[in-house]
C-alpha atoms as a PDB file:
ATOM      1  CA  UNK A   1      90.090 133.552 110.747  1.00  0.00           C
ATOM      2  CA  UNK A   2      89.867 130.016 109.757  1.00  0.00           C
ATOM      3  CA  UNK A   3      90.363 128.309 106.140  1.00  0.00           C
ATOM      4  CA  UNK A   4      87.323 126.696 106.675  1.00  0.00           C
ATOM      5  CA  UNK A   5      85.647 129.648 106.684  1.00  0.00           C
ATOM      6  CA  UNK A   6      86.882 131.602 104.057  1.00  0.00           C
ATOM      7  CA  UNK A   7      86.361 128.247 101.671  1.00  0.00           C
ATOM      8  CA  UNK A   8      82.440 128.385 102.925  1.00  0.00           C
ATOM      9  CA  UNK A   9      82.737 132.401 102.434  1.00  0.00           C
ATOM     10  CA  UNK A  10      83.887 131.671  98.668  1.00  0.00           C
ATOM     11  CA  UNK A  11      81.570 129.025  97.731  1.00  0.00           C
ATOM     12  CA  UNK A  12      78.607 131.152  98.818  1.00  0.00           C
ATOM     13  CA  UNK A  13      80.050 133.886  96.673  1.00  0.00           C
ATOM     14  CA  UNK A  14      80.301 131.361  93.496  1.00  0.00           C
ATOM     15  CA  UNK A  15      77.694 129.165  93.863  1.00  0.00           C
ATOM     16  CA  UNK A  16      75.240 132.273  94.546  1.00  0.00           C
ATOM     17  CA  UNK A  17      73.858 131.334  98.290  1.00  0.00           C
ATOM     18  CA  UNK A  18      74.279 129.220 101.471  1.00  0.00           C
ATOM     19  CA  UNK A  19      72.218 126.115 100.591  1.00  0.00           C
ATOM     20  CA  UNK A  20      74.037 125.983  97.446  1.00  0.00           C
ATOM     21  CA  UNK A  21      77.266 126.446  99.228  1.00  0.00           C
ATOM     22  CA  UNK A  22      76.923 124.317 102.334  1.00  0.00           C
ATOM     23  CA  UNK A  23      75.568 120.729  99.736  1.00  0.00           C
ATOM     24  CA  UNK A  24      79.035 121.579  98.254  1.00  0.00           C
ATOM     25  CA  UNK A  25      80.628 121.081 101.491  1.00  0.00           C
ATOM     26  CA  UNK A  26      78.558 118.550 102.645  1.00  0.00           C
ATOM     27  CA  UNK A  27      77.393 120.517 106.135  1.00  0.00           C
ATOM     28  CA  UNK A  28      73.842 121.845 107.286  1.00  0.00           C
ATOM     29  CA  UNK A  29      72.986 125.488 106.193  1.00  0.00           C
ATOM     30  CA  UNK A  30      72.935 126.802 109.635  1.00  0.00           C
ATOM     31  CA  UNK A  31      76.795 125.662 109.833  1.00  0.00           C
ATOM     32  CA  UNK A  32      77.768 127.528 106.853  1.00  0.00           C
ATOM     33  CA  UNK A  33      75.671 130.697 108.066  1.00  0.00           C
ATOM     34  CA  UNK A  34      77.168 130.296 111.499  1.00  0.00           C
ATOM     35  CA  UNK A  35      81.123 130.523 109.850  1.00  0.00           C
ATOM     36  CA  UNK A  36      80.571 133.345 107.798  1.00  0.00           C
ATOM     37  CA  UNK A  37      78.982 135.082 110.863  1.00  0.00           C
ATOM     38  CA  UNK A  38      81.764 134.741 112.691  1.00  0.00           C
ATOM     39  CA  UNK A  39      84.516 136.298 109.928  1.00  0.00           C
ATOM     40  CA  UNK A  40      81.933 138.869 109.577  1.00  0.00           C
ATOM     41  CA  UNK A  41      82.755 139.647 113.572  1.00  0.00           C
ATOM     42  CA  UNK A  42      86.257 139.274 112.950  1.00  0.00           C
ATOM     43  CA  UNK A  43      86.847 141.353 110.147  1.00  0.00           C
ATOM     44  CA  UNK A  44      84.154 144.107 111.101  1.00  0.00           C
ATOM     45  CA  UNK A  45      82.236 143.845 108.148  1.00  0.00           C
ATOM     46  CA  UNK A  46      79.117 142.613 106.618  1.00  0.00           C
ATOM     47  CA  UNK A  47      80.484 140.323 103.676  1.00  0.00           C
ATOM     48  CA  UNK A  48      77.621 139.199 102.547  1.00  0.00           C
ATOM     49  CA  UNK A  49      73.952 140.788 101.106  1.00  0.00           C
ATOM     50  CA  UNK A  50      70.931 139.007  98.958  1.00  0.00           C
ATOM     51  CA  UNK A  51      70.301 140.516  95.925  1.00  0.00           C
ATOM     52  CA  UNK A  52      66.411 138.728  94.955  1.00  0.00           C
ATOM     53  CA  UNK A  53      66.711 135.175  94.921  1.00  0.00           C
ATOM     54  CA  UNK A  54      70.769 135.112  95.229  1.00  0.00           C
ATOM     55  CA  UNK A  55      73.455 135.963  98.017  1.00  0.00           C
ATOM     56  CA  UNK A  56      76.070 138.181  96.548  1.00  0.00           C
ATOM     57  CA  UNK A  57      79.273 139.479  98.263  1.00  0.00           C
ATOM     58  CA  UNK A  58      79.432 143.075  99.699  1.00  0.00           C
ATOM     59  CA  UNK A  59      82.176 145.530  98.488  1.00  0.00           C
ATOM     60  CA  UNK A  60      84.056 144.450 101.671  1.00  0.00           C
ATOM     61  CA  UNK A  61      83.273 140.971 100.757  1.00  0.00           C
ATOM     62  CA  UNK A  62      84.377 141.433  97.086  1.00  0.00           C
ATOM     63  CA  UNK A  63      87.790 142.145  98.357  1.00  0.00           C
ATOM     64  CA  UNK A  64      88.337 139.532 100.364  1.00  0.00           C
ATOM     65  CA  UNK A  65      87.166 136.871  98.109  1.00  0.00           C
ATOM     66  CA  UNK A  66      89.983 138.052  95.957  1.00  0.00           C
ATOM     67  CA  UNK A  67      92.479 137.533  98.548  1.00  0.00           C
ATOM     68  CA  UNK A  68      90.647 134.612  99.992  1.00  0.00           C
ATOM     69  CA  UNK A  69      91.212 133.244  96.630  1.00  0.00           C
ATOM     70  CA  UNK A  70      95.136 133.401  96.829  1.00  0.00           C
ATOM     71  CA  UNK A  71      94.967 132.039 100.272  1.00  0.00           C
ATOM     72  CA  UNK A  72      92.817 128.921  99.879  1.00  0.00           C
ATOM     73  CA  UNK A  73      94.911 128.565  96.683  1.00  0.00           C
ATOM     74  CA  UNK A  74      98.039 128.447  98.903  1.00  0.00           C
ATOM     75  CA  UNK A  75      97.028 126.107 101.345  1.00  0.00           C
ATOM     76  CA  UNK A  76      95.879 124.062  98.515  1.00  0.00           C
ATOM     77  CA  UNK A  77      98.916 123.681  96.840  1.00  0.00           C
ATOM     78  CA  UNK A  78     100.829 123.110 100.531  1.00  0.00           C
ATOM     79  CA  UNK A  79      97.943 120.417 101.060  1.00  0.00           C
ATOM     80  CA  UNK A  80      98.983 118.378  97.385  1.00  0.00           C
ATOM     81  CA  UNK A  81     102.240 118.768  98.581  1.00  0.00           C
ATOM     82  CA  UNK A  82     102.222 116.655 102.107  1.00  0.00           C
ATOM     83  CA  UNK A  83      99.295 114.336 101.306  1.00  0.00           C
ATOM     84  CA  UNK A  84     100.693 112.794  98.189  1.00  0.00           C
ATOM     85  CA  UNK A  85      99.292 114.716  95.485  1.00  0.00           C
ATOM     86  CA  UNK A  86     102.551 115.730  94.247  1.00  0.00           C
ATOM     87  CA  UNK A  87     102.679 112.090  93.508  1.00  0.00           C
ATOM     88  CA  UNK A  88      99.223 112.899  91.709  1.00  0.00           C
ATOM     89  CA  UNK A  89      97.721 109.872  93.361  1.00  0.00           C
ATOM     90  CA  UNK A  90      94.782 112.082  93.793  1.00  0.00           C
ATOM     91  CA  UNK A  91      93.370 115.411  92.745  1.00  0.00           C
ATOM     92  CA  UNK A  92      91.603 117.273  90.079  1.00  0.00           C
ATOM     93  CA  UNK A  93      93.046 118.306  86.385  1.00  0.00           C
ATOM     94  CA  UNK A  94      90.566 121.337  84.917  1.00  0.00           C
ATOM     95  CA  UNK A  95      91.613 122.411  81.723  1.00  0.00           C
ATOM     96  CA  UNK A  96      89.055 123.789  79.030  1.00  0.00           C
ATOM     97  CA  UNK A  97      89.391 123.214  75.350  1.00  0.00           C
ATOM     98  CA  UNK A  98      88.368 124.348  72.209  1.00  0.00           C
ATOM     99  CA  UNK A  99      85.924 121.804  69.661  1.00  0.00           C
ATOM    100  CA  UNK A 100      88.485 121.271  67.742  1.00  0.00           C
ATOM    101  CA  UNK A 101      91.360 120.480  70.034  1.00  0.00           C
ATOM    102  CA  UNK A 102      89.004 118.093  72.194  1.00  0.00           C
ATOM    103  CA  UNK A 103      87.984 115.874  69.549  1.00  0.00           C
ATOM    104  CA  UNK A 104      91.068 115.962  67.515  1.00  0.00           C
ATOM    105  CA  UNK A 105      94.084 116.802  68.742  1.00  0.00           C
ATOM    106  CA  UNK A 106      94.411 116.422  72.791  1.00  0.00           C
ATOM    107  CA  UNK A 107      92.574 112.844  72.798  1.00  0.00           C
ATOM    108  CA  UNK A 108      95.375 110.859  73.055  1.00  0.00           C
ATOM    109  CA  UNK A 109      97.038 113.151  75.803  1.00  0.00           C
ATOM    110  CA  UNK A 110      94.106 112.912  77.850  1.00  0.00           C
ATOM    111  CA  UNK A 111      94.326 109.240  77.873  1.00  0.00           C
ATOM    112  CA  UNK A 112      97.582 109.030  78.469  1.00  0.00           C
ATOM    113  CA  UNK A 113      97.434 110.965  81.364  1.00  0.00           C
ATOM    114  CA  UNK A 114      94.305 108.908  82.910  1.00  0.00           C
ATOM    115  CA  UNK A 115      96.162 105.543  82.540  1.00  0.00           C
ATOM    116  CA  UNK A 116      98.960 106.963  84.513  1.00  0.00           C
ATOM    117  CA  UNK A 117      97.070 108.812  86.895  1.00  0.00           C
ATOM    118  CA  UNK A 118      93.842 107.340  87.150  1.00  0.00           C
ATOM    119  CA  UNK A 119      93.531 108.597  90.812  1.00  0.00           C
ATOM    120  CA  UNK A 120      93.268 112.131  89.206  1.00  0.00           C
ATOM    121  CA  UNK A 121      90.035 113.364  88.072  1.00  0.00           C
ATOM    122  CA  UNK A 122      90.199 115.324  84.918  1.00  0.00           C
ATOM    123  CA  UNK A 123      87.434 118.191  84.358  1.00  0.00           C
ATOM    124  CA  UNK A 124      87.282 120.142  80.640  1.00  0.00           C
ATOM    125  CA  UNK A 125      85.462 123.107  79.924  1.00  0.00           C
ATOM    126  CA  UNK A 126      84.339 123.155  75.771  1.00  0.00           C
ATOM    127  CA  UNK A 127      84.243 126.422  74.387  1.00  0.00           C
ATOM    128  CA  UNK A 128      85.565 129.435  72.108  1.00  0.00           C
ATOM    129  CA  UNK A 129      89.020 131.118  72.878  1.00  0.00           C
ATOM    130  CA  UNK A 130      86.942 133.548  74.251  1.00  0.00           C
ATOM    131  CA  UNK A 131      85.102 131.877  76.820  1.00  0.00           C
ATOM    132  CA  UNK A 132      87.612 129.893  78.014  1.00  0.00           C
ATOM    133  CA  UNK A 133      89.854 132.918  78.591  1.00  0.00           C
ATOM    134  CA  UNK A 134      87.463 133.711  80.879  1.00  0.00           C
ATOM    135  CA  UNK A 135      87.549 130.532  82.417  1.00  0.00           C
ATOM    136  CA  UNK A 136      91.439 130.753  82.722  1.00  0.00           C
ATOM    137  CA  UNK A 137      90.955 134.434  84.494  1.00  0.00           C
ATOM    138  CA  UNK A 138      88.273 133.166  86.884  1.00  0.00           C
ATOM    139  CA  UNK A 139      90.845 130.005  87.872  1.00  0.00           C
ATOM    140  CA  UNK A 140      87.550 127.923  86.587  1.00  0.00           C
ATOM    141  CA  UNK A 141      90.552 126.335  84.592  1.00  0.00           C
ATOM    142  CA  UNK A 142      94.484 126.218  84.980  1.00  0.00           C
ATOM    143  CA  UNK A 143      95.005 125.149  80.770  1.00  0.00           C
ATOM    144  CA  UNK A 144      93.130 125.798  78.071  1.00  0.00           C
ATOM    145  CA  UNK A 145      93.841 124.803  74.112  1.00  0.00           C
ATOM    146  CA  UNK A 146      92.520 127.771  72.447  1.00  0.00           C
ATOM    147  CA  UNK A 147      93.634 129.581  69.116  1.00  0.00           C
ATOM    148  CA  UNK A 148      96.715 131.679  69.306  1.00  0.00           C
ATOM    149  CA  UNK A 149      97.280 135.090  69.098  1.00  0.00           C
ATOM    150  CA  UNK A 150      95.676 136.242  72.400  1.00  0.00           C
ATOM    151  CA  UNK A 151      96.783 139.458  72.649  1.00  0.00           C
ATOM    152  CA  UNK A 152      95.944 140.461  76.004  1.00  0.00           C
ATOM    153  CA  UNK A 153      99.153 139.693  77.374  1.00  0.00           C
ATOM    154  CA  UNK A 154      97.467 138.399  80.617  1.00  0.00           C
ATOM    155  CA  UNK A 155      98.748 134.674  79.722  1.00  0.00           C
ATOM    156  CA  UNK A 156     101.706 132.847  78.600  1.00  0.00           C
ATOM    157  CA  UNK A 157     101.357 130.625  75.510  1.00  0.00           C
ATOM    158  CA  UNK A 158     102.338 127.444  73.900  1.00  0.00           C
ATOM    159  CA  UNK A 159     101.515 126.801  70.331  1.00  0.00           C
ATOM    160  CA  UNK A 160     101.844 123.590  69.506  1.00  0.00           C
ATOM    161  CA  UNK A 161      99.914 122.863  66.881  1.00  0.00           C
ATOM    162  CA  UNK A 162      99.160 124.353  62.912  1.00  0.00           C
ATOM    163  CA  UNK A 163      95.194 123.425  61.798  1.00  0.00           C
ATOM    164  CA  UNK A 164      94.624 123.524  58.466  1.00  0.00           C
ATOM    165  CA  UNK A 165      91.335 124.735  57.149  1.00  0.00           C
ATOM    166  CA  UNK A 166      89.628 124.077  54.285  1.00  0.00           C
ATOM    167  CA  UNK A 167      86.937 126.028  52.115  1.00  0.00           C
ATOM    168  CA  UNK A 168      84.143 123.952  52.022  1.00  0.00           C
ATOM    169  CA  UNK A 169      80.633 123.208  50.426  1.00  0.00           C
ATOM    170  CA  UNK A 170      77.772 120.982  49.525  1.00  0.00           C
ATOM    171  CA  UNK A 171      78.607 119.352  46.261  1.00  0.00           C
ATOM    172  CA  UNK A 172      75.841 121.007  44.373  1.00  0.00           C
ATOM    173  CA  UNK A 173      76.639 124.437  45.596  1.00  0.00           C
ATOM    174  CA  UNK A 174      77.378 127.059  43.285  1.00  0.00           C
ATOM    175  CA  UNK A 175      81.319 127.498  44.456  1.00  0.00           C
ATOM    176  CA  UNK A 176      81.801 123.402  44.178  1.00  0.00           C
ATOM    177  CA  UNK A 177      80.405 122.883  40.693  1.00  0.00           C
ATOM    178  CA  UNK A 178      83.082 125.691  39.425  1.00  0.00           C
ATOM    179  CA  UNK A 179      86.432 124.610  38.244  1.00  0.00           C
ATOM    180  CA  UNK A 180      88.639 127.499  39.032  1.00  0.00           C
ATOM    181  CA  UNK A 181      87.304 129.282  42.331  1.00  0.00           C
ATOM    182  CA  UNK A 182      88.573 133.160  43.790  1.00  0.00           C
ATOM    183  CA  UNK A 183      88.576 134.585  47.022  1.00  0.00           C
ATOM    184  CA  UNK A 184      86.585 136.879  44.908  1.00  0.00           C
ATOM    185  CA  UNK A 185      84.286 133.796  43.513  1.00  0.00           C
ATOM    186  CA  UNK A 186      83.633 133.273  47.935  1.00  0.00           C
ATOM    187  CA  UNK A 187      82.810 136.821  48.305  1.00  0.00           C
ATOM    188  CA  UNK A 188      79.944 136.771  45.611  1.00  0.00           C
ATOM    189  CA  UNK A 189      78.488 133.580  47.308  1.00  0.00           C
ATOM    190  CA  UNK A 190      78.908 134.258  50.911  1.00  0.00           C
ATOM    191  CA  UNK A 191      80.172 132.466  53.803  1.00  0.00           C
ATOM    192  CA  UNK A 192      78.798 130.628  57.106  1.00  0.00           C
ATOM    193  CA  UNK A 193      81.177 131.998  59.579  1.00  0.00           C
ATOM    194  CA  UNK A 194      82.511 132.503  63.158  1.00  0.00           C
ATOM    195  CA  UNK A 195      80.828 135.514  65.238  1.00  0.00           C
ATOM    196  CA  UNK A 196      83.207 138.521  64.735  1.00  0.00           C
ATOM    197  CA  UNK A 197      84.407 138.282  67.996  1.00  0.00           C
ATOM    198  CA  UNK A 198      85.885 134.611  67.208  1.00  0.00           C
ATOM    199  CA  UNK A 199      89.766 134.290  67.152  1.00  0.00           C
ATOM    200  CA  UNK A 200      89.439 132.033  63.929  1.00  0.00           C
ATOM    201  CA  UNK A 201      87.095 134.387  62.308  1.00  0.00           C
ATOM    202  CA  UNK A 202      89.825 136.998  62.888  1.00  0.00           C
ATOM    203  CA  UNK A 203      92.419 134.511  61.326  1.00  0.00           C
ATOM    204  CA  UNK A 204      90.292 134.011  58.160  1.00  0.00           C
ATOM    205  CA  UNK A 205      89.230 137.573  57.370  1.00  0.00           C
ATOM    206  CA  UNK A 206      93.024 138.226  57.575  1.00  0.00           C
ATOM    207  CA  UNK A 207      93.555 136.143  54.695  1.00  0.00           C
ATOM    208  CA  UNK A 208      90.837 138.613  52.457  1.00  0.00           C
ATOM    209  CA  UNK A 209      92.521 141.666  53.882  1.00  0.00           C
ATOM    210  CA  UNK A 210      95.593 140.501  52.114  1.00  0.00           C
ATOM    211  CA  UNK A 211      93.980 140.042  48.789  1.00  0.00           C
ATOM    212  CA  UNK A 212      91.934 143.571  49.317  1.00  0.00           C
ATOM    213  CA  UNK A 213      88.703 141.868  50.110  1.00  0.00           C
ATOM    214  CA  UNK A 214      86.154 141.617  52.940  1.00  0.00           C
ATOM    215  CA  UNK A 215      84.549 138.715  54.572  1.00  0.00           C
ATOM    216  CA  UNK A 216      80.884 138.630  53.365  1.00  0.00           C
ATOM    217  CA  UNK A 217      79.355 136.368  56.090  1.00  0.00           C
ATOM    218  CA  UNK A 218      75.720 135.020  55.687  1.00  0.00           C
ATOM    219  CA  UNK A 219      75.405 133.504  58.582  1.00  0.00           C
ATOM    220  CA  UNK A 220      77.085 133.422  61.897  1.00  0.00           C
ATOM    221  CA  UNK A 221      77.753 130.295  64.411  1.00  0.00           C
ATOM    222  CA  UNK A 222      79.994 130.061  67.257  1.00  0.00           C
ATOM    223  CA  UNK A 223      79.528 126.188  66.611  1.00  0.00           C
ATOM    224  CA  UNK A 224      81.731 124.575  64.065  1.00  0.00           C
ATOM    225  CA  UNK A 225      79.563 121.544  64.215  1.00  0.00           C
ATOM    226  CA  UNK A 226      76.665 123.687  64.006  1.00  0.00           C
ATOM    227  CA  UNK A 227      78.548 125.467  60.637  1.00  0.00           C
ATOM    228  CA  UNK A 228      79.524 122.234  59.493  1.00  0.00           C
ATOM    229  CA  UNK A 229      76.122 120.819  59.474  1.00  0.00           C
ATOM    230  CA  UNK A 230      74.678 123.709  58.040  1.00  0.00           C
ATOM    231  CA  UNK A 231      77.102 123.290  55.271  1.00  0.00           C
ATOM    232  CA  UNK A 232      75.934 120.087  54.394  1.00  0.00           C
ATOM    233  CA  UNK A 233      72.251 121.071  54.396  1.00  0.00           C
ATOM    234  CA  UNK A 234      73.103 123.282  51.176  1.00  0.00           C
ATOM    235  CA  UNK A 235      72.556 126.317  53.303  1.00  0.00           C
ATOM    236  CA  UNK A 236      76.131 128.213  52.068  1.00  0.00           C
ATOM    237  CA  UNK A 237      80.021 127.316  52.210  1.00  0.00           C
ATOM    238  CA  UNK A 238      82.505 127.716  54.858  1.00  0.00           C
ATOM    239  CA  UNK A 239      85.977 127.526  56.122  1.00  0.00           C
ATOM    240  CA  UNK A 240      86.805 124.999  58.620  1.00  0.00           C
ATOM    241  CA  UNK A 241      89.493 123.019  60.063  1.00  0.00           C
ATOM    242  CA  UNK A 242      89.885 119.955  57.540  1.00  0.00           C
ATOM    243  CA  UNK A 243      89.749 117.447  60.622  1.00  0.00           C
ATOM    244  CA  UNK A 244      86.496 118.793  61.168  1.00  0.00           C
ATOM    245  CA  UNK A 245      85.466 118.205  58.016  1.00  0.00           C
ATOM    246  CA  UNK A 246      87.859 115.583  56.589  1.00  0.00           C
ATOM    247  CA  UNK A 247      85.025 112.618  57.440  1.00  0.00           C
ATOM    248  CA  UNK A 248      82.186 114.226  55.236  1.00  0.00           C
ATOM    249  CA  UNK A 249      84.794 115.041  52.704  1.00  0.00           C
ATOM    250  CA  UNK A 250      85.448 111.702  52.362  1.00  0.00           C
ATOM    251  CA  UNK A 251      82.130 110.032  51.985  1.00  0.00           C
ATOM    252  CA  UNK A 252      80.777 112.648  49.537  1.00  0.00           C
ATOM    253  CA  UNK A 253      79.130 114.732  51.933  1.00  0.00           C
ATOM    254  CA  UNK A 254      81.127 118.279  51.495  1.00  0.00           C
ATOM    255  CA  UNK A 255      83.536 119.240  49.063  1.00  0.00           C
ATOM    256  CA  UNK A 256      86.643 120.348  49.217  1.00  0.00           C
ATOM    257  CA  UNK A 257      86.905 123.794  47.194  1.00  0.00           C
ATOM    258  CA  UNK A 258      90.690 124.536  46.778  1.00  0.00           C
ATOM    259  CA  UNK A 259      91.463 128.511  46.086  1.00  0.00           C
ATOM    260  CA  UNK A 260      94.821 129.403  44.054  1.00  0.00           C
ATOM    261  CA  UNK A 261      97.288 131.253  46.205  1.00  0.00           C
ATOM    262  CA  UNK A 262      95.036 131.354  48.849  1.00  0.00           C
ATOM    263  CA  UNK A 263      95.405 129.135  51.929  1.00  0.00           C
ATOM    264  CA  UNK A 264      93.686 128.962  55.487  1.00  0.00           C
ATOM    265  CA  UNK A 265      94.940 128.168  58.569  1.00  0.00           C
ATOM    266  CA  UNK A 266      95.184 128.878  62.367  1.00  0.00           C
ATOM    267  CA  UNK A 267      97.257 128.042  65.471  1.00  0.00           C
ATOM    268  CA  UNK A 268      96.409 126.291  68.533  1.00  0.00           C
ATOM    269  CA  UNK A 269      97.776 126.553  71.501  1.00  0.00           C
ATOM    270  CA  UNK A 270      98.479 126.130  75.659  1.00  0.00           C
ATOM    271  CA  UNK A 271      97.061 129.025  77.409  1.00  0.00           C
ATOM    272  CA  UNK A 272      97.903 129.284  80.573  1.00  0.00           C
ATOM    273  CA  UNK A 273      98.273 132.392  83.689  1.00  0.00           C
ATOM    274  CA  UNK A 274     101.788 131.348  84.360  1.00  0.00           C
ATOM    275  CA  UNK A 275     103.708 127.654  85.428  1.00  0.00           C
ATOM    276  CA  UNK A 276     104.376 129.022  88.612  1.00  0.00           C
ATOM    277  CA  UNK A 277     100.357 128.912  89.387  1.00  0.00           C
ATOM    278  CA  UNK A 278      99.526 125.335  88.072  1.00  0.00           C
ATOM    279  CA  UNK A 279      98.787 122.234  90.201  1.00  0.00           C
ATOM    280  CA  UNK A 280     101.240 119.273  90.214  1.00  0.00           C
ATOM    281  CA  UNK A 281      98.477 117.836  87.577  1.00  0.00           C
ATOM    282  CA  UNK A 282      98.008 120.629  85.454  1.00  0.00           C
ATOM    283  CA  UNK A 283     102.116 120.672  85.107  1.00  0.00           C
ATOM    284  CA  UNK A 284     102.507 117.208  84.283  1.00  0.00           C
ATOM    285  CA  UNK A 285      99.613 117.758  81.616  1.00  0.00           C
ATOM    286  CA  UNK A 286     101.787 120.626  80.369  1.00  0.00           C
ATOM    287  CA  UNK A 287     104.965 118.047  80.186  1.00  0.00           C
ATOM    288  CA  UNK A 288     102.964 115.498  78.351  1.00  0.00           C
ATOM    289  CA  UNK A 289     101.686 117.937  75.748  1.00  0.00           C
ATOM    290  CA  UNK A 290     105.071 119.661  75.467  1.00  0.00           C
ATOM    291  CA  UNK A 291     106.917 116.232  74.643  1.00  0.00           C
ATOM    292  CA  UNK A 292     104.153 115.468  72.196  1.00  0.00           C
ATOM    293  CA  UNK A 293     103.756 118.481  69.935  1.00  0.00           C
ATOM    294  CA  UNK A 294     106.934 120.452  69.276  1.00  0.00           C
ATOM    295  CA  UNK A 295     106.522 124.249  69.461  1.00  0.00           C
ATOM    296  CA  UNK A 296     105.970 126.142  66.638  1.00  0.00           C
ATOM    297  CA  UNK A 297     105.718 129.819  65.415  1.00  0.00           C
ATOM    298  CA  UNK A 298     102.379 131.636  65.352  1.00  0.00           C
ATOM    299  CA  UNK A 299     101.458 132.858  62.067  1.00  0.00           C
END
């Protein structure tokens, strides 16, 4: 059993089929069907079966792209190790992000880390807390900046970072022309929210849970850009992080509607599977964010 055939084996699984899998690795299709052929004889097992238009992995193949996994992941990391990657001269740096933390708050990290290591390509997944989870448990990404709690207890954490959000609205909305607002006064109007299943959503309705209330959402985006725009239009209020919005607060766009006694807020933070696991890159990304932002509490 070679490595080079369990890598083909593994990209035909991901990638969905041997064409896909052998421009990846830069051979000829018949060399990529000829490797997984022979595994196939070694281990005594058809791996591999199409499913319509796609290649998909047996149950036999299913469990040893798990361990395949592990292995190529070993070799990897023993590969960094005696070509120079410790050194980071060279290799790849996948971490995924949410909006926020991309545009805001991991910037100046990211370009820190590129003029030091320029040989080191960095890759960054965009998404909810949700999807890059995901991400994190498929190894699509070794970090992720997503917002803290994540109560799975699959992943250790980091939070390292307290975003303030803001209620906001178009200045002729109904909530901005009033001089003393309530979280009641929000509930009337309505809000454009996160989906239900959003960590920040979750974060926000616990703030009218404390005050007896319920979220009444209008409208729901997954997009904070999306909700922010939508915000503008006149189309309701929100609550979103006041970087997001601080620009178009500024210029007259949205205004800021401040509630008595009532503030929102939300953690971010380093997800990550374990330090043990990460790539020489992914560690020294880890160091650089852990010298910039100081670890805080959730809350």
């Amino acid at each position: 059993m070679e490595i080079r055939q369990l890598k083909y084996f593994l990209d035909v699984v991901r990638l969905g089929g041997v064409g896909a899998a052998a421009e990846a690795n830069f051979v000829t299709q018949p060399a990529v069907t000829l490797q997984i052929q022979k595994l196939e004889a070694e281990v005594g097992e058809k791996l591999l079966e199409r499913r319509g238009r796609t290649v998909a992995p047996t149950q036999a193949g299913s469990l040893l792209a798990h361990h395949a996994e592990e292995v190529i992941g070993r070799v990897e990391a023993l590969y960094a190790a005696v070509t120079g990657l410790k050194g980071l001269e060279r290799g790849n740096l996948r971490t995924g992000n949410i909006d926020a933390a991309s545009v805001y708050v991991l910037p100046g990290i990211y370009r820190s880390f590129h003029r030091k290591y320029p040989g080191v390509k960095i890759e960054i997944i965009v998404g909810d807390t949700a999807r890059l989870l995901e991400a994190l448990r498929a190894g699509d990404v070794e970090l992720a900046s997503a917002v803290l709690p994540i109560d799975t207890g699959e992943f250790e954490t980091l939070p390292i970072y307290r975003d303030e959000m803001v209620l906001v609205a178009h200045p002729k909305h109904v909530l901005a022309r009033r001089k003393n607002v309530t979280l009641e006064d929000v509930v009337e109007a309505g809000l454009i929210a996160y989906p239900p299943r959003s960590v920040t959503r979750r974060q926000i309705e616990r703030v009218f849970v404390e005050h007896d209330l319920a979220l009444n959402a209008t409208m729901e985006i997954a997009s904070p850009e999306a909700i922010k725009r939508l915000t503008q239009a006149g189309l309701g209020a929100s609550v979103l992080p006041r970087l997001v919005v601080a620009p178009e607060i500024r210029r007259g766009a949205l205004q800021a509607i401040r509630i008595r006694s009532v503030r929102f807020q939300r953690t971010i933070g380093m997800v990550l599977r374990g330090e043990d696991s990460l790539s020489p890159a992914a560690r020294v990304f880890l160091d650089m964010v852990k010298k910039k932002f100081p670890v805080i509490d959730v809350q």
